[in-house]
Structures are given as structure tokens and as C-alpha cells.
PDB file of N, CA and C in Angstrom:
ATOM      1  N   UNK A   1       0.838  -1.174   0.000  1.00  0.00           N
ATOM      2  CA  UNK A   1       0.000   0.000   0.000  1.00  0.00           C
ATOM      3  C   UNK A   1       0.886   1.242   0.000  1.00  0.00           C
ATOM      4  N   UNK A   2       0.395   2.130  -0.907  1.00  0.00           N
ATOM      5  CA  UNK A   2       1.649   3.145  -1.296  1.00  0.00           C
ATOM      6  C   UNK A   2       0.637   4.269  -0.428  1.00  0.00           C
ATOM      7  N   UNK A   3       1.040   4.946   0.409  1.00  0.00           N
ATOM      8  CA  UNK A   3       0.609   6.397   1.581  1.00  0.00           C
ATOM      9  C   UNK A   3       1.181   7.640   0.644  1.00  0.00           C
ATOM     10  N   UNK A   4       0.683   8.605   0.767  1.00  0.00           N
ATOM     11  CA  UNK A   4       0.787   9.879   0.312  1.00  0.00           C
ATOM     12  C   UNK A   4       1.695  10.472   1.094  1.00  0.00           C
ATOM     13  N   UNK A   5       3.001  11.047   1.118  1.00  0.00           N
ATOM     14  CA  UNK A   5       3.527  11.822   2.223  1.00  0.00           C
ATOM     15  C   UNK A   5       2.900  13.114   2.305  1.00  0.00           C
ATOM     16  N   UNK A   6       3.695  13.477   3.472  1.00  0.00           N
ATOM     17  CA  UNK A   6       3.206  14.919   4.382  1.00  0.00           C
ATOM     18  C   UNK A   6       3.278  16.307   2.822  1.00  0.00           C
ATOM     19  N   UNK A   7       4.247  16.256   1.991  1.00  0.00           N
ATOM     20  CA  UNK A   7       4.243  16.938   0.942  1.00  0.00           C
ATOM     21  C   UNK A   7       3.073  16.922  -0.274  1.00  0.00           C
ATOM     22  N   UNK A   8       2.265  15.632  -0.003  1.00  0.00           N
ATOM     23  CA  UNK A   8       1.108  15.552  -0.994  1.00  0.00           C
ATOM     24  C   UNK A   8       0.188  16.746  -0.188  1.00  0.00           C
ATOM     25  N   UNK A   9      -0.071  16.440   1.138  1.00  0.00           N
ATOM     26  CA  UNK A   9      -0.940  18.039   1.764  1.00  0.00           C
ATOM     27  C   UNK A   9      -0.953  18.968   1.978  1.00  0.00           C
ATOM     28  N   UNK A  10       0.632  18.568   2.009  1.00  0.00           N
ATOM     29  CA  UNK A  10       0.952  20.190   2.240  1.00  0.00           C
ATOM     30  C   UNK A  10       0.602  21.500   0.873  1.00  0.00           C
ATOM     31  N   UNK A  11       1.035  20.292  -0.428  1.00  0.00           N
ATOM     32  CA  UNK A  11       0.536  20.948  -1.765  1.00  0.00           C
ATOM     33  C   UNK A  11      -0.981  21.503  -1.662  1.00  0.00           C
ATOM     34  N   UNK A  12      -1.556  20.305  -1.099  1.00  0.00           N
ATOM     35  CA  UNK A  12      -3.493  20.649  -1.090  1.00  0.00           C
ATOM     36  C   UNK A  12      -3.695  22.216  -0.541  1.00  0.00           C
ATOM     37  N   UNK A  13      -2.830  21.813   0.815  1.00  0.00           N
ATOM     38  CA  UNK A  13      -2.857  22.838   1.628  1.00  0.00           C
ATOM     39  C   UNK A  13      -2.401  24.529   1.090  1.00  0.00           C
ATOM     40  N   UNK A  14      -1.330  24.828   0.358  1.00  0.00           N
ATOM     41  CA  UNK A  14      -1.073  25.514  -0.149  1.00  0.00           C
ATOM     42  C   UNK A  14      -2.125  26.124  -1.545  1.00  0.00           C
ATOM     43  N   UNK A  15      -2.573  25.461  -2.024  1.00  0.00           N
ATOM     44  CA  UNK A  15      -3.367  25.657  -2.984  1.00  0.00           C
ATOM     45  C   UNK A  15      -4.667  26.357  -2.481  1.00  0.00           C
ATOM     46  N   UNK A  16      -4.909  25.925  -1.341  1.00  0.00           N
ATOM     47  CA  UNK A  16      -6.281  26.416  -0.719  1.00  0.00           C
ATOM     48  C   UNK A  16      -6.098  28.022  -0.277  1.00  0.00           C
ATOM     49  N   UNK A  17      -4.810  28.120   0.570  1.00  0.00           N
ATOM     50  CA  UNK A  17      -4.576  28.987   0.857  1.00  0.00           C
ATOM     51  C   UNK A  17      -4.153  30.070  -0.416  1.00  0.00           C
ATOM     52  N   UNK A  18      -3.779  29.567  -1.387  1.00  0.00           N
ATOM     53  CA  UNK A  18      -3.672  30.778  -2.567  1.00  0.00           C
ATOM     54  C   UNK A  18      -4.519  30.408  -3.316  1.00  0.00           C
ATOM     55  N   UNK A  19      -5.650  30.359  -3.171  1.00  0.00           N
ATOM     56  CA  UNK A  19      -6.965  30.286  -4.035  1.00  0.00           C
ATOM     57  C   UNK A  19      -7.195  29.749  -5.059  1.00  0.00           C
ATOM     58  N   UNK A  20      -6.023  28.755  -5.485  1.00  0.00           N
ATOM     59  CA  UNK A  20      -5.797  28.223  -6.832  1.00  0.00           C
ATOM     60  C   UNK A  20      -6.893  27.086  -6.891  1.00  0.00           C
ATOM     61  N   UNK A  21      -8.121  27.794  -7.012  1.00  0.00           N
ATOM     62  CA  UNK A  21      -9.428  26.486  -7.646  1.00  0.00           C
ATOM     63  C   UNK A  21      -8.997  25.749  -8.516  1.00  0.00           C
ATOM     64  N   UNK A  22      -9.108  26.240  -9.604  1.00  0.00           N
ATOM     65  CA  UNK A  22      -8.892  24.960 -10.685  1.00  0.00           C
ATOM     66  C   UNK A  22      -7.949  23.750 -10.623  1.00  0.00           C
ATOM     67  N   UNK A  23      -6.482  24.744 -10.541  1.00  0.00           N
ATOM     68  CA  UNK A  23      -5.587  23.784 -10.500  1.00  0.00           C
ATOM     69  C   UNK A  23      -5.873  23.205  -9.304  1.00  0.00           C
ATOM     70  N   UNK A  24      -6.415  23.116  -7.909  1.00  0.00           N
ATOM     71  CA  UNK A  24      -6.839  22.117  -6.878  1.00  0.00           C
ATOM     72  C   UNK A  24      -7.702  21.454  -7.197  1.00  0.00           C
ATOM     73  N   UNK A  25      -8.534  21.407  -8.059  1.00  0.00           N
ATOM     74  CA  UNK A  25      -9.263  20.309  -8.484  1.00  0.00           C
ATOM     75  C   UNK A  25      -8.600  18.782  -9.418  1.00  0.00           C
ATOM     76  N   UNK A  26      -7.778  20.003 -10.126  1.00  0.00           N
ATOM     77  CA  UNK A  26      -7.079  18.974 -11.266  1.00  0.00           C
ATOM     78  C   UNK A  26      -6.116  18.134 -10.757  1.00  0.00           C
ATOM     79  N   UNK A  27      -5.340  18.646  -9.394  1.00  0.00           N
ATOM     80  CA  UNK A  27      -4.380  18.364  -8.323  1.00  0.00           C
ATOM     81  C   UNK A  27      -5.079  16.805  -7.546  1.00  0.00           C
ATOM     82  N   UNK A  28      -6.046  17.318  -6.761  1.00  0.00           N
ATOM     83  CA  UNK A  28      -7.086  16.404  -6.370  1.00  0.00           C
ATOM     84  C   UNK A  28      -7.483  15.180  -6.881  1.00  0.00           C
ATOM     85  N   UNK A  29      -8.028  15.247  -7.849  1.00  0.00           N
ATOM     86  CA  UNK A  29      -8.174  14.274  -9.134  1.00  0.00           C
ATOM     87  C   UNK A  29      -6.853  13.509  -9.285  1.00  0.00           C
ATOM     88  N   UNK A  30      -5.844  13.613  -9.370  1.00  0.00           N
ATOM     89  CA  UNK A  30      -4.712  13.194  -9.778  1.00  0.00           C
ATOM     90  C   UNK A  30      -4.289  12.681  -8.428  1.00  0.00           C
ATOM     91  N   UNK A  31      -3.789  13.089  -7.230  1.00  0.00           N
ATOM     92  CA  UNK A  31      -3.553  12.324  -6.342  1.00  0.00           C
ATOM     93  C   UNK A  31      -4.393  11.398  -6.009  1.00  0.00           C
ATOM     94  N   UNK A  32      -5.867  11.318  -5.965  1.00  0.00           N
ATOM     95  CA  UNK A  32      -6.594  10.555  -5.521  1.00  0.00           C
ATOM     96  C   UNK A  32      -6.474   9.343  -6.270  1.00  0.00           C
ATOM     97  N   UNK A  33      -5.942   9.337  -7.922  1.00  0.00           N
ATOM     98  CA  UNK A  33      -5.789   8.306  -8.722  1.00  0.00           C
ATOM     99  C   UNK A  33      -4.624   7.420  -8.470  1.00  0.00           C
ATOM    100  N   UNK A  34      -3.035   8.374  -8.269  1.00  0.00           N
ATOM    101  CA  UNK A  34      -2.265   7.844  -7.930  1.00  0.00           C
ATOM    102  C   UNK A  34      -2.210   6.948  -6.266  1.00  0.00           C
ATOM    103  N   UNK A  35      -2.921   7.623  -5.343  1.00  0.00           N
ATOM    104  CA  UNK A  35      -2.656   7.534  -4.371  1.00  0.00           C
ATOM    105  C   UNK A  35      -4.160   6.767  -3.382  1.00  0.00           C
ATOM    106  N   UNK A  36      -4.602   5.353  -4.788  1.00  0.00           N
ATOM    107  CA  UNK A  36      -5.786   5.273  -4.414  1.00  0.00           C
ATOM    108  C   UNK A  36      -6.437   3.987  -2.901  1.00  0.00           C
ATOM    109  N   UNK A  37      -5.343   3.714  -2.410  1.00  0.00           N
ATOM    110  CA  UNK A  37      -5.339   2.871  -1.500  1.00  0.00           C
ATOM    111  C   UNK A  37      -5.118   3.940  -0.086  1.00  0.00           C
ATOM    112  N   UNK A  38      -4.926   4.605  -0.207  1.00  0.00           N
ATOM    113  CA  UNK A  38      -4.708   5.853   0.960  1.00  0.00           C
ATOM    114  C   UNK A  38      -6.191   6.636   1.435  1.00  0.00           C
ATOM    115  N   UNK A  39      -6.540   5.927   2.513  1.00  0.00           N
ATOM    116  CA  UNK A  39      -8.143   6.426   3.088  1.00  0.00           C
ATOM    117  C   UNK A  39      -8.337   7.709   3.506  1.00  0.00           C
ATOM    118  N   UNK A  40      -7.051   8.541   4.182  1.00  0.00           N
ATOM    119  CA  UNK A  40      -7.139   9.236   4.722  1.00  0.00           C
ATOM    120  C   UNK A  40      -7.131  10.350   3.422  1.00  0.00           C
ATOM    121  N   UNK A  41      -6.518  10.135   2.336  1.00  0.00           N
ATOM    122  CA  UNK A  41      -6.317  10.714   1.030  1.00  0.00           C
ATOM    123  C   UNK A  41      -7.047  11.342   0.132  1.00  0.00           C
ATOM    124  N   UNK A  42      -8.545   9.999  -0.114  1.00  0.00           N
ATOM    125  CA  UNK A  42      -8.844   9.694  -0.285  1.00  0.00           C
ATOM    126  C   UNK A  42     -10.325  10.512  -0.017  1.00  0.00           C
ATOM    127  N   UNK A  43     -10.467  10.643   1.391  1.00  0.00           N
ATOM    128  CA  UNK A  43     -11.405  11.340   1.780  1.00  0.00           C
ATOM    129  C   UNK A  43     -11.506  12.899   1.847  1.00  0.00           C
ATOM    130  N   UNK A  44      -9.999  13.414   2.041  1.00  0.00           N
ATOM    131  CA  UNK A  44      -9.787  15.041   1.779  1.00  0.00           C
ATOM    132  C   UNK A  44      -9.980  15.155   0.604  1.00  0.00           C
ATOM    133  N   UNK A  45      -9.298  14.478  -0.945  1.00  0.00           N
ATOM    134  CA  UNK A  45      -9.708  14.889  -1.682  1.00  0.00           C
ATOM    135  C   UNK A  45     -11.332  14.613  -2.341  1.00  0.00           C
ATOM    136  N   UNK A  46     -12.063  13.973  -1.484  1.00  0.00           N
ATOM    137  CA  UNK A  46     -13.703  13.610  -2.071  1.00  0.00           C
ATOM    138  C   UNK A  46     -14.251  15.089  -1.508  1.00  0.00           C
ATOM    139  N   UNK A  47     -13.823  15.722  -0.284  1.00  0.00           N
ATOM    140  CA  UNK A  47     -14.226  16.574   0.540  1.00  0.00           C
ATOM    141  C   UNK A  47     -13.798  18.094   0.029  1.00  0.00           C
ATOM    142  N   UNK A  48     -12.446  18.189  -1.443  1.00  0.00           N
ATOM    143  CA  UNK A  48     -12.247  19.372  -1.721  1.00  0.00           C
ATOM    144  C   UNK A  48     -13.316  18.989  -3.397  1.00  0.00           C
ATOM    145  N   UNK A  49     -13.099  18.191  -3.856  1.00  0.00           N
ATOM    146  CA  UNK A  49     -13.966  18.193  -5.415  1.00  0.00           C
ATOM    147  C   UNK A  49     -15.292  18.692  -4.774  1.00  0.00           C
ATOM    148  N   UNK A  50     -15.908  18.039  -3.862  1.00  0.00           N
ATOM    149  CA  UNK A  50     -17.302  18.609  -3.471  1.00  0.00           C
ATOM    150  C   UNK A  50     -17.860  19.927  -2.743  1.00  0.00           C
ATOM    151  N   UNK A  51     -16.674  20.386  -2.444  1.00  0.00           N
ATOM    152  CA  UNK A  51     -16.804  21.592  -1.329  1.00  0.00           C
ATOM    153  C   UNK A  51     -16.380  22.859  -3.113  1.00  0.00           C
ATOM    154  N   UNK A  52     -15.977  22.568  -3.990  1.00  0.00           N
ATOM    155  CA  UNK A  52     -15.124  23.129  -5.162  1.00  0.00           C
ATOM    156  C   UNK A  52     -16.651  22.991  -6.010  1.00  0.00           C
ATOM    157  N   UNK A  53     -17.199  22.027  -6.070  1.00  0.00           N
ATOM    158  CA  UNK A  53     -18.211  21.569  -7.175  1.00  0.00           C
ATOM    159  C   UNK A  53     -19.503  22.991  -6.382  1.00  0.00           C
ATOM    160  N   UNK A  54     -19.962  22.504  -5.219  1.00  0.00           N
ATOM    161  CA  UNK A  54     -20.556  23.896  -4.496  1.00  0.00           C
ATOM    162  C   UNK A  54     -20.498  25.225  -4.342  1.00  0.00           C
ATOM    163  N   UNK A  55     -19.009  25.348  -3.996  1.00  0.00           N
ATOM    164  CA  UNK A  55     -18.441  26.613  -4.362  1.00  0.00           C
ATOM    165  C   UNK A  55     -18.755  27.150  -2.958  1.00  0.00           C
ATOM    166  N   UNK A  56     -18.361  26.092  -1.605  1.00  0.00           N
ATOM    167  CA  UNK A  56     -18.637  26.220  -0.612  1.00  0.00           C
ATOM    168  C   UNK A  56     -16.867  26.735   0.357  1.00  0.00           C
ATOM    169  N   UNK A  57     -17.062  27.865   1.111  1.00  0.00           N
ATOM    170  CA  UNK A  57     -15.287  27.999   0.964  1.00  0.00           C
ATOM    171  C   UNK A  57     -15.473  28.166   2.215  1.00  0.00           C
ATOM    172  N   UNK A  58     -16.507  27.972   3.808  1.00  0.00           N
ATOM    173  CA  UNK A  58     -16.513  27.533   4.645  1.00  0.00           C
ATOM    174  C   UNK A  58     -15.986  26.114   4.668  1.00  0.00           C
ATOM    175  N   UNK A  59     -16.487  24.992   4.006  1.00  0.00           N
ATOM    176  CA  UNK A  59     -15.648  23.820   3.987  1.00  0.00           C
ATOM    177  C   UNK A  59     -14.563  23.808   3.700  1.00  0.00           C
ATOM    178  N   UNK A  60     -13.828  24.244   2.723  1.00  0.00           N
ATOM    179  CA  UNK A  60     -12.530  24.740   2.177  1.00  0.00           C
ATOM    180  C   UNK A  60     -11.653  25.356   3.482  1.00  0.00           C
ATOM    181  N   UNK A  61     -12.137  26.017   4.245  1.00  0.00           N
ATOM    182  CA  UNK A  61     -11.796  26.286   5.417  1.00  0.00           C
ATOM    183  C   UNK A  61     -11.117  25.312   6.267  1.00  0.00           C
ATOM    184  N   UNK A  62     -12.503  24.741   6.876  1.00  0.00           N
ATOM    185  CA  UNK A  62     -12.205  23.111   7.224  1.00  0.00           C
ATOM    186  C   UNK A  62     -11.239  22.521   7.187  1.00  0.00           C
ATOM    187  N   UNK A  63     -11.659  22.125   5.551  1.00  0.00           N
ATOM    188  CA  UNK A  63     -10.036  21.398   4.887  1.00  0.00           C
ATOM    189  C   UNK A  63      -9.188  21.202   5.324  1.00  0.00           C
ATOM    190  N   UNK A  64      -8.680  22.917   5.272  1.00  0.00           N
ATOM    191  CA  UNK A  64      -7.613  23.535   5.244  1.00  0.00           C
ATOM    192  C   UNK A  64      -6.766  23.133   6.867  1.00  0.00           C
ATOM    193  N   UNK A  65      -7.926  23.440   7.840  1.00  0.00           N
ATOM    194  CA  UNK A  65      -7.413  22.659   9.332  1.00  0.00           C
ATOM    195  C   UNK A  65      -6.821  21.442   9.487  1.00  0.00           C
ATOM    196  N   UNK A  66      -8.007  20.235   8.868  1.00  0.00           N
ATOM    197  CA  UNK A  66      -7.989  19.393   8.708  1.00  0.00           C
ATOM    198  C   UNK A  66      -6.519  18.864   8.250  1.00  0.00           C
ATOM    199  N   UNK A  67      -6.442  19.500   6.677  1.00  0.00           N
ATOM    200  CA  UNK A  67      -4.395  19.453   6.252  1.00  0.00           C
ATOM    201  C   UNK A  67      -3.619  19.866   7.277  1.00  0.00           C
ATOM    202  N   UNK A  68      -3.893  20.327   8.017  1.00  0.00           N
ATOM    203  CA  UNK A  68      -2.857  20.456   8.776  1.00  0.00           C
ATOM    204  C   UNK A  68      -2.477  19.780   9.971  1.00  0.00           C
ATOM    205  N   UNK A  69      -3.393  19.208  10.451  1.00  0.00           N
ATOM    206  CA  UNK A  69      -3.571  17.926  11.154  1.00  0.00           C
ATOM    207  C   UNK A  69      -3.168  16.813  10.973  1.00  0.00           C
ATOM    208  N   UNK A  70      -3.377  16.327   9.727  1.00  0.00           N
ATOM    209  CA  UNK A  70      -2.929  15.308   8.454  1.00  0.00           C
ATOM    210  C   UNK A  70      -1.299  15.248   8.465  1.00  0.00           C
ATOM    211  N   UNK A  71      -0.623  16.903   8.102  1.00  0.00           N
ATOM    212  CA  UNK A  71       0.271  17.296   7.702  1.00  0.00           C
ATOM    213  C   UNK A  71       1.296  16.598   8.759  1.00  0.00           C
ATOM    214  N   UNK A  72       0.662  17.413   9.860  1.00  0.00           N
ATOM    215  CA  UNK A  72       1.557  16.812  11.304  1.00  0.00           C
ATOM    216  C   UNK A  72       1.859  15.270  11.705  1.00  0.00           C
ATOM    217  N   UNK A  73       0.816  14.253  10.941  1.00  0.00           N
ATOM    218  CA  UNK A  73       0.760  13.150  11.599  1.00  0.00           C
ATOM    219  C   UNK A  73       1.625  12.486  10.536  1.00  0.00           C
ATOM    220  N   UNK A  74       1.602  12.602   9.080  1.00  0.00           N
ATOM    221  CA  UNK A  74       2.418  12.043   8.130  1.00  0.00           C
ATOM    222  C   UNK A  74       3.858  12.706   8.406  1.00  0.00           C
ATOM    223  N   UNK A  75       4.111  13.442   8.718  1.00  0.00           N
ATOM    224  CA  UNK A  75       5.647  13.805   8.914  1.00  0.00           C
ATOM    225  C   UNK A  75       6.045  12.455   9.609  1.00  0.00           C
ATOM    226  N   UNK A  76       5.217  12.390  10.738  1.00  0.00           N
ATOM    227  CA  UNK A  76       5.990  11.256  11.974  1.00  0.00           C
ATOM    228  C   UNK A  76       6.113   9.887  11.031  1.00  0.00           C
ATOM    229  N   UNK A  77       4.835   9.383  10.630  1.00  0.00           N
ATOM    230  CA  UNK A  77       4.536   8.216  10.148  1.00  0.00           C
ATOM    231  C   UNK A  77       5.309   8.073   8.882  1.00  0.00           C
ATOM    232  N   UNK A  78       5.856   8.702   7.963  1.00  0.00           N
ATOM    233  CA  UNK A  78       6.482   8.550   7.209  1.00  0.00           C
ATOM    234  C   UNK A  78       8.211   8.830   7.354  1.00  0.00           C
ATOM    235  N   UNK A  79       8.167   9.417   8.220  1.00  0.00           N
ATOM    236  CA  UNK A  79       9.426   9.701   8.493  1.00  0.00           C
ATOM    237  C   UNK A  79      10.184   9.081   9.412  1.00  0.00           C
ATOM    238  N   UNK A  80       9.537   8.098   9.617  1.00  0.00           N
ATOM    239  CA  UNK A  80      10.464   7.071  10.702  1.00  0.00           C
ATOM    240  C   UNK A  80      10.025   6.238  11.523  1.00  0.00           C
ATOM    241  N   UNK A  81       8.209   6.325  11.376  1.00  0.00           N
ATOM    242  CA  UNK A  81       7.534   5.447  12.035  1.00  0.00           C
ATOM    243  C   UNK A  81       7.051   4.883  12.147  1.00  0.00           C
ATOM    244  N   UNK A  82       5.452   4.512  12.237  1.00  0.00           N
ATOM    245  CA  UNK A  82       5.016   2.941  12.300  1.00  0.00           C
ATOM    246  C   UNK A  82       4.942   2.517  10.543  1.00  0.00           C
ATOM    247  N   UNK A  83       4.251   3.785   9.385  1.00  0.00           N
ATOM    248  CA  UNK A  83       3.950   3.330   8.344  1.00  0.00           C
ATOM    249  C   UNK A  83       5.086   3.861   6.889  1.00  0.00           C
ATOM    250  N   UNK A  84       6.166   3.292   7.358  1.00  0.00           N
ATOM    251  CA  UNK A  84       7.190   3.747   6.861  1.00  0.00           C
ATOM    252  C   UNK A  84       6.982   2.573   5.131  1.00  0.00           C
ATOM    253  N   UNK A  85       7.785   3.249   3.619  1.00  0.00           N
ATOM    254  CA  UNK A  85       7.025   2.843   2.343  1.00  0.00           C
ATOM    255  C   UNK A  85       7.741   1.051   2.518  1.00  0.00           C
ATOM    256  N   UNK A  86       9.063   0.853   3.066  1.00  0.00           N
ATOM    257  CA  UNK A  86      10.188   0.000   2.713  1.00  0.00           C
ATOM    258  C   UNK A  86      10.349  -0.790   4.414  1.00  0.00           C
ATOM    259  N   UNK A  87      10.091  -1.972   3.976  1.00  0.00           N
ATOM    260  CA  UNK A  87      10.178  -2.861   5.537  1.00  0.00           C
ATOM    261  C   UNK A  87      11.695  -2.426   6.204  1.00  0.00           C
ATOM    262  N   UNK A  88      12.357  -2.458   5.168  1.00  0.00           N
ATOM    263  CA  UNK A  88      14.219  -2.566   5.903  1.00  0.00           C
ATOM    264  C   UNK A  88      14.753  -1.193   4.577  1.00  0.00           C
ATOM    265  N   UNK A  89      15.178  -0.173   5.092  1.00  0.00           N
ATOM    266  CA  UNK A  89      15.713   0.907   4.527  1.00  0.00           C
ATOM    267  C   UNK A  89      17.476   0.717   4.081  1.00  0.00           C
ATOM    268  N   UNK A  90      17.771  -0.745   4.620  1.00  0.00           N
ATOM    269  CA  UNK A  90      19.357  -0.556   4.140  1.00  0.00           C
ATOM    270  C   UNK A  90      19.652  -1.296   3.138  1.00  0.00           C
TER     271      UNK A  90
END
């Protein structure tokens, strides 16, 4: 199972914050394809296409918390801890 690192949200995250609609949709779409075994992934981006399709930017808000929450927990988990990509790194 291939996980999204902390840099896939942080992108989301950035995008939200500079208002870049479109390209966050097209962004969205594309990680969710590559990155389609990833639940947690998976569900932010179902939660920005639909909050984008509405044109709802209280949820977008949300999100935006939400990434950063995300952000914090994939640093650890990918960076050295329980859900690391490679059983043995040497």
C-alpha cells in the first residue's frame, strides 16, 4: 500500500490557501488516482472536489485545518515510524 507523504498536503494545503481552484481540483483528481489505496487521502480529496463543485469555501476552510492535522501526523509516520514505504531501509 503506497501512503501519500506529508508533501502531498501540504501541496493541497497551499493551494487552498492561494486560491488556486482549478488547478486544486485537477491536483485532487490526480492524487486521488495515484494515491488510491490511501483512506485518509482519499477522503480530503472527495471533501475538496465537493466543497469546489458547491463553491462552498466555509468547507474549504475546514479542509484547510484538517491538512494540517494530516500534515503533522504524516511527517511522523512517514518519516520514521510505524507506516514507513520500505520494511528494511538498508
Amino acid at each position: 500500500m503506497t501512503t501519500a507523504s506529508h508533501y502531498v498536503f501540504m501541496d493541497l494545503e497551499e493551494m487552498i490557501k492561494n486560491g488556486k481552484y482549478s488547478k486544486l481540483h485537477e491536483i485532487s483528481e490526480k492524487y486521488s488516482d495515484r494515491y488510491n489505496e490511501d483512506n485518509e487521502l482519499q477522503t480530503i480529496c472527495d471533501k475538496i472536489i465537493n466543497s469546489l463543485a458547491t463553491e462552498n469555501q466555509q468547507e474549504l476552510e475546514n479542509i484547510k485545518k484538517d491538512l494540517q492535522q494530516l500534515i503533522n501526523t504524516r511527517k511522523m509516520q512517514t518519516g520514521g515510524g510505524s507506516r514507513l514505504w520500505f520494511e528494511d531501509r538498508r
